[in-house]
Each structure stands twice: as structure tokens, then as C-alpha cells.
N, C-alpha and C. Protein backbone atom coordinates (compact mmCIF):
# COMPACT_ATOMS: atom_id res chain seq x y z
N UNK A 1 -14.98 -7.89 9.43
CA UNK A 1 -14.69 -9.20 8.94
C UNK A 1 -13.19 -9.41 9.03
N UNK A 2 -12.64 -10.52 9.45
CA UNK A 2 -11.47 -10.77 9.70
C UNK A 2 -11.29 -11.79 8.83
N UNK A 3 -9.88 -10.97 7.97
CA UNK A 3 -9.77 -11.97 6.59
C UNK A 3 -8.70 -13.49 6.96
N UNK A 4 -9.25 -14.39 6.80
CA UNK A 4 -8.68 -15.62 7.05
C UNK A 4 -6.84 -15.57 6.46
N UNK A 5 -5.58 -16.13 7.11
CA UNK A 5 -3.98 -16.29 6.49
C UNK A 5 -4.60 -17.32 5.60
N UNK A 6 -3.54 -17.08 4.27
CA UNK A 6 -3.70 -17.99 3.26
C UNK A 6 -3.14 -19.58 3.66
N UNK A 7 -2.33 -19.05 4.46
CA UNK A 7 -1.98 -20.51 4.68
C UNK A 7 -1.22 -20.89 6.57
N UNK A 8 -1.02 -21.58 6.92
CA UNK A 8 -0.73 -21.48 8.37
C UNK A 8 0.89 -21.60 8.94
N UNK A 9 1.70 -21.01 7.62
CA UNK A 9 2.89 -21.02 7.41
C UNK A 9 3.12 -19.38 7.95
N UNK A 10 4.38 -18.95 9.07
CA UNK A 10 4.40 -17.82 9.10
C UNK A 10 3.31 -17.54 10.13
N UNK A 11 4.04 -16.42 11.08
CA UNK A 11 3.20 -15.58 12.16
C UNK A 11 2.17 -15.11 11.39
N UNK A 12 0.51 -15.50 12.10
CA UNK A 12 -0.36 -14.01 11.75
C UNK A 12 -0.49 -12.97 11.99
N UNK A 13 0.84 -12.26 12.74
CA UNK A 13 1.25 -11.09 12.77
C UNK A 13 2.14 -10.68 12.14
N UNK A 14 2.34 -11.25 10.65
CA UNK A 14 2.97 -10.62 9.77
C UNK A 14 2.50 -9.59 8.96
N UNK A 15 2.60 -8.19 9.17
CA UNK A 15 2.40 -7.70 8.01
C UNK A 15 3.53 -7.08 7.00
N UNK A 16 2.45 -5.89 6.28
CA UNK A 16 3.62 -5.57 5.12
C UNK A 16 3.93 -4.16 6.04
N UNK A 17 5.29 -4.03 5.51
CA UNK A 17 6.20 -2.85 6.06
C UNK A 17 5.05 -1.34 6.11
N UNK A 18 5.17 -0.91 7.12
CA UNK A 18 4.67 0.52 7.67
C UNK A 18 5.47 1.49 6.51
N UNK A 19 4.99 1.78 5.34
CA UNK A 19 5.39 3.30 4.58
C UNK A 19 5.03 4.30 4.97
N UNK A 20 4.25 4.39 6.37
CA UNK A 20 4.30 6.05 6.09
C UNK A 20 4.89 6.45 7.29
N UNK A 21 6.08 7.23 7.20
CA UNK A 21 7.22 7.67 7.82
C UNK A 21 7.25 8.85 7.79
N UNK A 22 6.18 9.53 7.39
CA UNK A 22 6.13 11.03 7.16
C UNK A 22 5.69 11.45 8.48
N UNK A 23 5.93 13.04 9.28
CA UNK A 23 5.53 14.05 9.58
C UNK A 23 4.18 13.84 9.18
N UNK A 24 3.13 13.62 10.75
CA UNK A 24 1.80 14.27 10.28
C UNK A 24 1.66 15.90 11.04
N UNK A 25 0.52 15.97 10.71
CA UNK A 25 0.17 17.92 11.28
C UNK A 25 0.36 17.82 13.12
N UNK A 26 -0.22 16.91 13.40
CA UNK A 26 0.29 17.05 15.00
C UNK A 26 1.46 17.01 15.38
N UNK A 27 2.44 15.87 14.60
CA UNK A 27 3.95 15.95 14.67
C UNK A 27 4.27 17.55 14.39
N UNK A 28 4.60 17.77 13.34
CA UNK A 28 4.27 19.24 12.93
C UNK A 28 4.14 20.73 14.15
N UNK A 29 2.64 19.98 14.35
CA UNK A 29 2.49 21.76 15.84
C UNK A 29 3.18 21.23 16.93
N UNK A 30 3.45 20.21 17.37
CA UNK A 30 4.18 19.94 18.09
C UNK A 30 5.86 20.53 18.27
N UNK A 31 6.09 20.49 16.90
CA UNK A 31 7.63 21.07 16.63
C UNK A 31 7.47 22.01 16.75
N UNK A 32 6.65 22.73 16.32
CA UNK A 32 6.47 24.41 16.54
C UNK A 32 6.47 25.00 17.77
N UNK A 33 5.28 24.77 18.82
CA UNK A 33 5.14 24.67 19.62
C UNK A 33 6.62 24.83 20.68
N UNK A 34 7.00 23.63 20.08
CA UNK A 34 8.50 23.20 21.09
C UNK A 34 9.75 24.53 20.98
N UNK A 35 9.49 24.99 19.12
CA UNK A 35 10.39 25.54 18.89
C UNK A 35 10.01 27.14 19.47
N UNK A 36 8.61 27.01 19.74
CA UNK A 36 8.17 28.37 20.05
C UNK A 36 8.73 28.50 21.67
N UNK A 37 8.60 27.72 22.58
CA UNK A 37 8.74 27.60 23.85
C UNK A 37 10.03 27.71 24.08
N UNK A 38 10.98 27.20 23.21
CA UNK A 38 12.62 26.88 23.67
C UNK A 38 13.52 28.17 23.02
N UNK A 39 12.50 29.20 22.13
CA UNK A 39 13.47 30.22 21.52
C UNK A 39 13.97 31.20 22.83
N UNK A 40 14.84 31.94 22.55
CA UNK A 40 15.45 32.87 22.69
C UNK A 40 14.70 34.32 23.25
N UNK A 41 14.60 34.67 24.90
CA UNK A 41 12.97 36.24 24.29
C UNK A 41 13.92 37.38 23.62
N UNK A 42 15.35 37.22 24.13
CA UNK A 42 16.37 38.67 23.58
C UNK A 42 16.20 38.30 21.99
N UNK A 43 15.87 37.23 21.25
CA UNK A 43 16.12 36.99 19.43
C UNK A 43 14.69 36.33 19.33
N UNK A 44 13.76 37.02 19.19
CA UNK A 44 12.30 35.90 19.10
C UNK A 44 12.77 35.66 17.35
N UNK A 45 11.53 34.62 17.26
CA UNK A 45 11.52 34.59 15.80
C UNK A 45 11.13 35.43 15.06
N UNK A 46 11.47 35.77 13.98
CA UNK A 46 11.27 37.47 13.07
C UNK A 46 9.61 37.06 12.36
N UNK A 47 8.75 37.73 12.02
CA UNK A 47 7.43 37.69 11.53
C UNK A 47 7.71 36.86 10.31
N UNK A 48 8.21 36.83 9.58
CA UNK A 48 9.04 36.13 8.35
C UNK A 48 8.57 35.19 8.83
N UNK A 49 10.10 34.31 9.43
CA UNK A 49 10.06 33.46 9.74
C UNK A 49 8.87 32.01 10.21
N UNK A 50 7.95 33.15 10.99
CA UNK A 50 6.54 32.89 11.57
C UNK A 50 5.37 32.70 10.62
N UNK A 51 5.45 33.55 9.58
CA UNK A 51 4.67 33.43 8.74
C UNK A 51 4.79 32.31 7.74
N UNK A 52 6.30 31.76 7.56
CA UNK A 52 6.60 31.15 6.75
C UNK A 52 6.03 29.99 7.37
N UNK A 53 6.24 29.07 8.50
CA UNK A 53 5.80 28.28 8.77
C UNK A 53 4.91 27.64 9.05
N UNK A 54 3.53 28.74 9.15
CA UNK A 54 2.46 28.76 9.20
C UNK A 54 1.92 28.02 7.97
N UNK A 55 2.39 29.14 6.86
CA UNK A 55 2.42 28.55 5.43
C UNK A 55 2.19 27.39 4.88
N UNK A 56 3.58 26.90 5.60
CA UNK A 56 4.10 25.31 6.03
C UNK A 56 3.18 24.48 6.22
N UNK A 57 2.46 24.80 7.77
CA UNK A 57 1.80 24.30 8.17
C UNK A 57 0.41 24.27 7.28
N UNK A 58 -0.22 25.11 6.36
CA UNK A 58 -1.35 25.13 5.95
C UNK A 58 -1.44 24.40 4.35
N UNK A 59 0.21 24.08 3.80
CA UNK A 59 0.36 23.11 2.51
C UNK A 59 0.23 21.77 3.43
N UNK A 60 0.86 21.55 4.80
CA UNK A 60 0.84 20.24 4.91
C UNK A 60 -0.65 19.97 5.65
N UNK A 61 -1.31 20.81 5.90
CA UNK A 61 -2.68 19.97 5.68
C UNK A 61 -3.44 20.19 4.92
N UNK A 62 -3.33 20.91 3.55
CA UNK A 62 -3.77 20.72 2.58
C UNK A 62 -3.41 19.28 1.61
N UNK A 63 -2.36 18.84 1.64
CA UNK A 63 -1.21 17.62 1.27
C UNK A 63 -2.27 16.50 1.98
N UNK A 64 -2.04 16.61 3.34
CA UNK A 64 -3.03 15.56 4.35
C UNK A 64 -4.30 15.66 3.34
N UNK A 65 -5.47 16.44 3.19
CA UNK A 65 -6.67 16.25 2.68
C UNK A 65 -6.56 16.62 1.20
N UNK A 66 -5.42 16.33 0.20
CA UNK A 66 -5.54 15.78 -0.86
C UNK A 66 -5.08 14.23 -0.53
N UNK A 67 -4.07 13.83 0.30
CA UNK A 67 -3.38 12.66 -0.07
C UNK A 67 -5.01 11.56 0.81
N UNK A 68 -5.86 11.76 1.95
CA UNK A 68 -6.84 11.35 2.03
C UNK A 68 -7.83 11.23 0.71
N UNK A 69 -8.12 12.26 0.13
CA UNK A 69 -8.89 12.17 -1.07
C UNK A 69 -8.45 10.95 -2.16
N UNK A 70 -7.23 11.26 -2.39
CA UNK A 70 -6.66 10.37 -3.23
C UNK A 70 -7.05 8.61 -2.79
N UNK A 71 -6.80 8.92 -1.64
CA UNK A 71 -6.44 7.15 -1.30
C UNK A 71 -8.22 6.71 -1.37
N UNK A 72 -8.95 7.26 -0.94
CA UNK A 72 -10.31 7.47 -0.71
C UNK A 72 -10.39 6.76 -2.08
N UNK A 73 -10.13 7.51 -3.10
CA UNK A 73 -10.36 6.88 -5.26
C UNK A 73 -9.85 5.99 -5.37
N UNK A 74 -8.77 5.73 -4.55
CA UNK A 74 -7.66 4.58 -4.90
C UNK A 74 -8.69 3.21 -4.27
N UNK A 75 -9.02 3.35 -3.43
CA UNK A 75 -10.21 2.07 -2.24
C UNK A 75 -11.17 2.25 -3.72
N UNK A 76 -11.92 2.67 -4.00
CA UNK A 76 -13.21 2.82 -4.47
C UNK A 76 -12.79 2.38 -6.20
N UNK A 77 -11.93 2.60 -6.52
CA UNK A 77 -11.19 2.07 -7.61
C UNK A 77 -11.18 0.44 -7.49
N UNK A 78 -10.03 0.00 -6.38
CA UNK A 78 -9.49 -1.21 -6.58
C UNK A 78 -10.96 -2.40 -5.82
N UNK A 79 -11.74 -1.70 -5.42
CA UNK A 79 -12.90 -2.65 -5.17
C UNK A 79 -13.99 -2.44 -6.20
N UNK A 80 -14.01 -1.89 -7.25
CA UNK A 80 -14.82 -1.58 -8.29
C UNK A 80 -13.69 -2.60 -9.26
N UNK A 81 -12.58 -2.64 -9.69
CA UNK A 81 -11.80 -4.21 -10.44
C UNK A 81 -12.50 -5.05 -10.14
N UNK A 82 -12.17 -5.33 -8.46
CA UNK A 82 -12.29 -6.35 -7.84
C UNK A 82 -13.75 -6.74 -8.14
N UNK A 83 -14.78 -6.13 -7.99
CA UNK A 83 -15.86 -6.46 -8.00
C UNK A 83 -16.68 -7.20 -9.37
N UNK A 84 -15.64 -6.40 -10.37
CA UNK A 84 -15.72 -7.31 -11.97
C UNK A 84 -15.55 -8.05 -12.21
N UNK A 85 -13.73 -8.87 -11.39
CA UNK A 85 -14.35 -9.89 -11.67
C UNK A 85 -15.18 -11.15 -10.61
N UNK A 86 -15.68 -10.55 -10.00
CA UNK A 86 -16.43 -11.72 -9.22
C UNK A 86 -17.03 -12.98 -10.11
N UNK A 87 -17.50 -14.52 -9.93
CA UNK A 87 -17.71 -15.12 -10.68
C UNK A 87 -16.95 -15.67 -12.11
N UNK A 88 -15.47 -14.54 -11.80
CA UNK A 88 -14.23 -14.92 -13.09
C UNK A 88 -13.29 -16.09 -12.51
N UNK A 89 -12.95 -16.89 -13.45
CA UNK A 89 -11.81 -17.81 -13.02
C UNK A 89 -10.72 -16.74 -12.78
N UNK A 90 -9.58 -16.67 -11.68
CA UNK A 90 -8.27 -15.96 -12.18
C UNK A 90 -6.97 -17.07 -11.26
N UNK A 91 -6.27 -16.50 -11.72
CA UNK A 91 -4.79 -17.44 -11.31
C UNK A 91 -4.51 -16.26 -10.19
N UNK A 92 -3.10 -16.74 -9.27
CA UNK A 92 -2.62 -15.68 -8.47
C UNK A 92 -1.56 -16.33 -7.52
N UNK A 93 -1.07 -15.76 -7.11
CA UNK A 93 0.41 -16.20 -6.02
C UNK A 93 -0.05 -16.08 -4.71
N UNK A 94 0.07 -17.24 -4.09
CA UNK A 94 -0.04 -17.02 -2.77
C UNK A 94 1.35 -16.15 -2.34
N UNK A 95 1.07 -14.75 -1.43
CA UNK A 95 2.31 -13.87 -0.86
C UNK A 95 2.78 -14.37 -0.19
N UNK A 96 2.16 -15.93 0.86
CA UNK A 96 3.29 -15.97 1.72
C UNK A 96 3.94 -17.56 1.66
N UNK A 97 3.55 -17.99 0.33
CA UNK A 97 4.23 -19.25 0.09
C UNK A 97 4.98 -19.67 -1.53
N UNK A 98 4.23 -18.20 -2.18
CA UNK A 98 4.21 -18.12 -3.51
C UNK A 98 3.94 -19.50 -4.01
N UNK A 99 3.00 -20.17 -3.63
CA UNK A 99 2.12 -21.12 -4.61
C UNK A 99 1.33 -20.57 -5.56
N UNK A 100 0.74 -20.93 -6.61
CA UNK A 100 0.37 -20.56 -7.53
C UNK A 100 -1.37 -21.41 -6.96
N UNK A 101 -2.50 -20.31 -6.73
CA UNK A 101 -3.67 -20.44 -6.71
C UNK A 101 -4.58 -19.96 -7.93
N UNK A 102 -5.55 -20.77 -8.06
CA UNK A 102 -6.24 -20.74 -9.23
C UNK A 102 -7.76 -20.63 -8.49
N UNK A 103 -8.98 -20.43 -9.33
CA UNK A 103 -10.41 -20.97 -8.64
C UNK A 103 -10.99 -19.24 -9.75
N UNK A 104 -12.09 -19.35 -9.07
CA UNK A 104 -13.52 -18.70 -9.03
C UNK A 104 -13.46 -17.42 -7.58
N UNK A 105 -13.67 -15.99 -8.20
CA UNK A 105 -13.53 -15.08 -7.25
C UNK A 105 -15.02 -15.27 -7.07
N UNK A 106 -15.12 -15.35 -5.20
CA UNK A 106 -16.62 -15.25 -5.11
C UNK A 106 -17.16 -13.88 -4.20
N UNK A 107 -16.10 -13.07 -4.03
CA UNK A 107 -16.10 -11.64 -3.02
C UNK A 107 -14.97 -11.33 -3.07
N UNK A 108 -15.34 -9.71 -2.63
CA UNK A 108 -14.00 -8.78 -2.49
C UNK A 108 -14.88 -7.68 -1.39
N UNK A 109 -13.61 -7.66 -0.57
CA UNK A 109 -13.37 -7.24 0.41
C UNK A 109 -12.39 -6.27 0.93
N UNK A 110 -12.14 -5.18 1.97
CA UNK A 110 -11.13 -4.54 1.87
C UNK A 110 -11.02 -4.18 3.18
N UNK A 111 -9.53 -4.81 3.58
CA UNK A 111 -9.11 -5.18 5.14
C UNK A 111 -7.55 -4.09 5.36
N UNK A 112 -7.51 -3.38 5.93
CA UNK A 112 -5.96 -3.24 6.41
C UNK A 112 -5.54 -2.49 5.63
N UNK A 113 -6.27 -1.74 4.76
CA UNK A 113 -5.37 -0.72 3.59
C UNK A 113 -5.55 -1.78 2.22
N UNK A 114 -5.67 -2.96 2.00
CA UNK A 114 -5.68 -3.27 0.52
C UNK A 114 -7.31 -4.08 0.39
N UNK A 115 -7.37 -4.63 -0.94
CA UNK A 115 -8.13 -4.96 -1.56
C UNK A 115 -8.00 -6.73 -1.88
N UNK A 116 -8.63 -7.67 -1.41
CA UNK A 116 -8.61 -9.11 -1.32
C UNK A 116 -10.03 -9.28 -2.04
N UNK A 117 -9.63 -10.75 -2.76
CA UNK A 117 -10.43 -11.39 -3.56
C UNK A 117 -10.44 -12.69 -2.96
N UNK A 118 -11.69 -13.51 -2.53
CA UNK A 118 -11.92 -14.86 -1.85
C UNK A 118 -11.94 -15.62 -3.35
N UNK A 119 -11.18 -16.58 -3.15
CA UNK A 119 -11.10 -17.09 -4.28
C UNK A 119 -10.68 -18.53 -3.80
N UNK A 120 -11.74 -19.31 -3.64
CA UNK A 120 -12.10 -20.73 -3.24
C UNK A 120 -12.30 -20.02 -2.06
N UNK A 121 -11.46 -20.95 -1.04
CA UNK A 121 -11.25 -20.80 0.60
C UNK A 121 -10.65 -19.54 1.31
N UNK A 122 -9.48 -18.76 0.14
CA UNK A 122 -8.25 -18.65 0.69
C UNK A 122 -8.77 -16.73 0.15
N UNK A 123 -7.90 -15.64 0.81
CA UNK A 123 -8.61 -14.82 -0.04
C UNK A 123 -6.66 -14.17 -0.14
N UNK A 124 -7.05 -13.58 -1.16
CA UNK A 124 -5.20 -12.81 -2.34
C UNK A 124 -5.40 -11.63 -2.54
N UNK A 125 -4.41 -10.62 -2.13
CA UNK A 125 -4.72 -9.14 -2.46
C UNK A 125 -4.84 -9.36 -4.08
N UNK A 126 -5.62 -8.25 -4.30
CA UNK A 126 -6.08 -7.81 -5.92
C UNK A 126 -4.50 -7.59 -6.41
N UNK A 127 -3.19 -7.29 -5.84
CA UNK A 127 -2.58 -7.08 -6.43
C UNK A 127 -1.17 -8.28 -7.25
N UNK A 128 -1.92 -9.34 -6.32
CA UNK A 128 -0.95 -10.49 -6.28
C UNK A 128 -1.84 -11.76 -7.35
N UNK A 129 -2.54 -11.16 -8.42
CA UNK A 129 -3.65 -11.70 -9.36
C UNK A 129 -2.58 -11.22 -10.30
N UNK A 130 -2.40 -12.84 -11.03
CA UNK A 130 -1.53 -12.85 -12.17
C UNK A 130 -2.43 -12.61 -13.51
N UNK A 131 -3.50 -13.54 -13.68
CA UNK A 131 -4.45 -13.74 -14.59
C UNK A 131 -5.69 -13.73 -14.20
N UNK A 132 -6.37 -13.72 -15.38
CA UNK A 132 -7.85 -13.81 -15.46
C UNK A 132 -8.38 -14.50 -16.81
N UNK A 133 -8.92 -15.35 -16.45
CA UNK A 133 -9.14 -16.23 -17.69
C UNK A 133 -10.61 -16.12 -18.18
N UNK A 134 -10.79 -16.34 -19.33
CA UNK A 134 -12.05 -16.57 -19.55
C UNK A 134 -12.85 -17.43 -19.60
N UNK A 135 -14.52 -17.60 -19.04
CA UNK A 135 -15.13 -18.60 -18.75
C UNK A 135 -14.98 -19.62 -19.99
């Protein structure tokens, strides 16, 4: 499902800034790899050394399949809100005009990494929901 722009102000190839700037595990064996190929054969790397990075290598994909797990609760979380209040009046900011939208959530949905609530026409990340009023 392709979630409709709130409004026709602004490229629909705007998104929100890329955070993850981290080193994944292929970046990772890759460096190794490189660093293994370009050493020295008169000074190899000492077993230490080797072992240590291995190490390395086996926290950062342990890190990878906690920080998956996590985000996994985090989805299943913010569409379990979302899903409460379906049928609730709530208020909310449009992100890319900051108008102030009001209505009836009638679905939630989850596009691109976040969590959107259709609310009339237009749909608002769960996180840009100021209020929630009561019927």
C-alpha cells in the first residue's frame, strides 16, 4: 500500500534523514578481509589480535540480532497504540505544512519504518498525534 503525501506541497521524495550510519557485519568482513590481504607476511597479525576481532565480529552480530529484535517490539508496539485508537477523534500536525489536522482515525498502517494513522483523507505518523479526545 502506498501511503498517500499529506499534502502536494514539497517533493514526494522527501524523506526523513537516513540514521543509520553504522558499520553493518558485511562492512565489517569486508575490513577484515582487506586488512587480512594487505598485512605484512614478515609481521602477520599475532593470534591475539585475530582472536580479538573475531570477538568483535561475533558482539556485532549479536548487536545486529538484538537491535532487529528490538525494532521488531518497537513495529508491533506502535501499531498495537495505533490500533486503539481507531474510531477515536485525535488532533495532529501535518509534518510537512504543520497545519493542525483533526478527524476520526479509521486505519493504521506501517510504511517505510514508521507507523501512520488515516485520519479523514490524509494519513500522520503516530508520532506527530498531539491529542486524543474523547467521544
Amino acid at each position: 500500500m502506498m501511503i498517500q503525501p499529506l499534502s502536494n506541497e514539497g517533493s514526494s521524495s522527501e524523506k526523513l534523514p537516513n540514521t543509520s550510519n553504522f558499520l553493518d557485519k558485511d562492512m565489517f568482513l569486508k575490513l577484515l578481509v582487506a586488512e587480512l590481504s594487505h598485512q605484512d607476511p614478515t609481521e602477520p597479525m599475532s593470534n591475539r589480535d585475530f582472536v580479538t576481532q573475531l570477538a568483535q565480529f561475533s558482539s556485532l552480530e549479536q548487536l545486529n540480532n538484538l537491535n532487529s529484535g528490538v525494532n521488531s517490539l518497537l513495529q508491533a508496539q506502535l501499531l498495537l497504540q495505533g490500533s486503539q485508537l481507531i474510531g477515536h477523534q485525535v488532533e495532529g500536525i501535518n509534518p510537512l505544512t504543520g497545519e493542525e489536522i483533526r478527524g476520526k482515525v479509521s486505519e493504521v498502517c506501517w510504511e517505510e519504518g514508521n507507523c501512520y494513522l488515516k485520519v479523514g483523507e490524509k494519513y500522520i505518523p503516530i508520532n506527530y498525534i498531539t491529542r486524543v479526545l474523547s467521544d
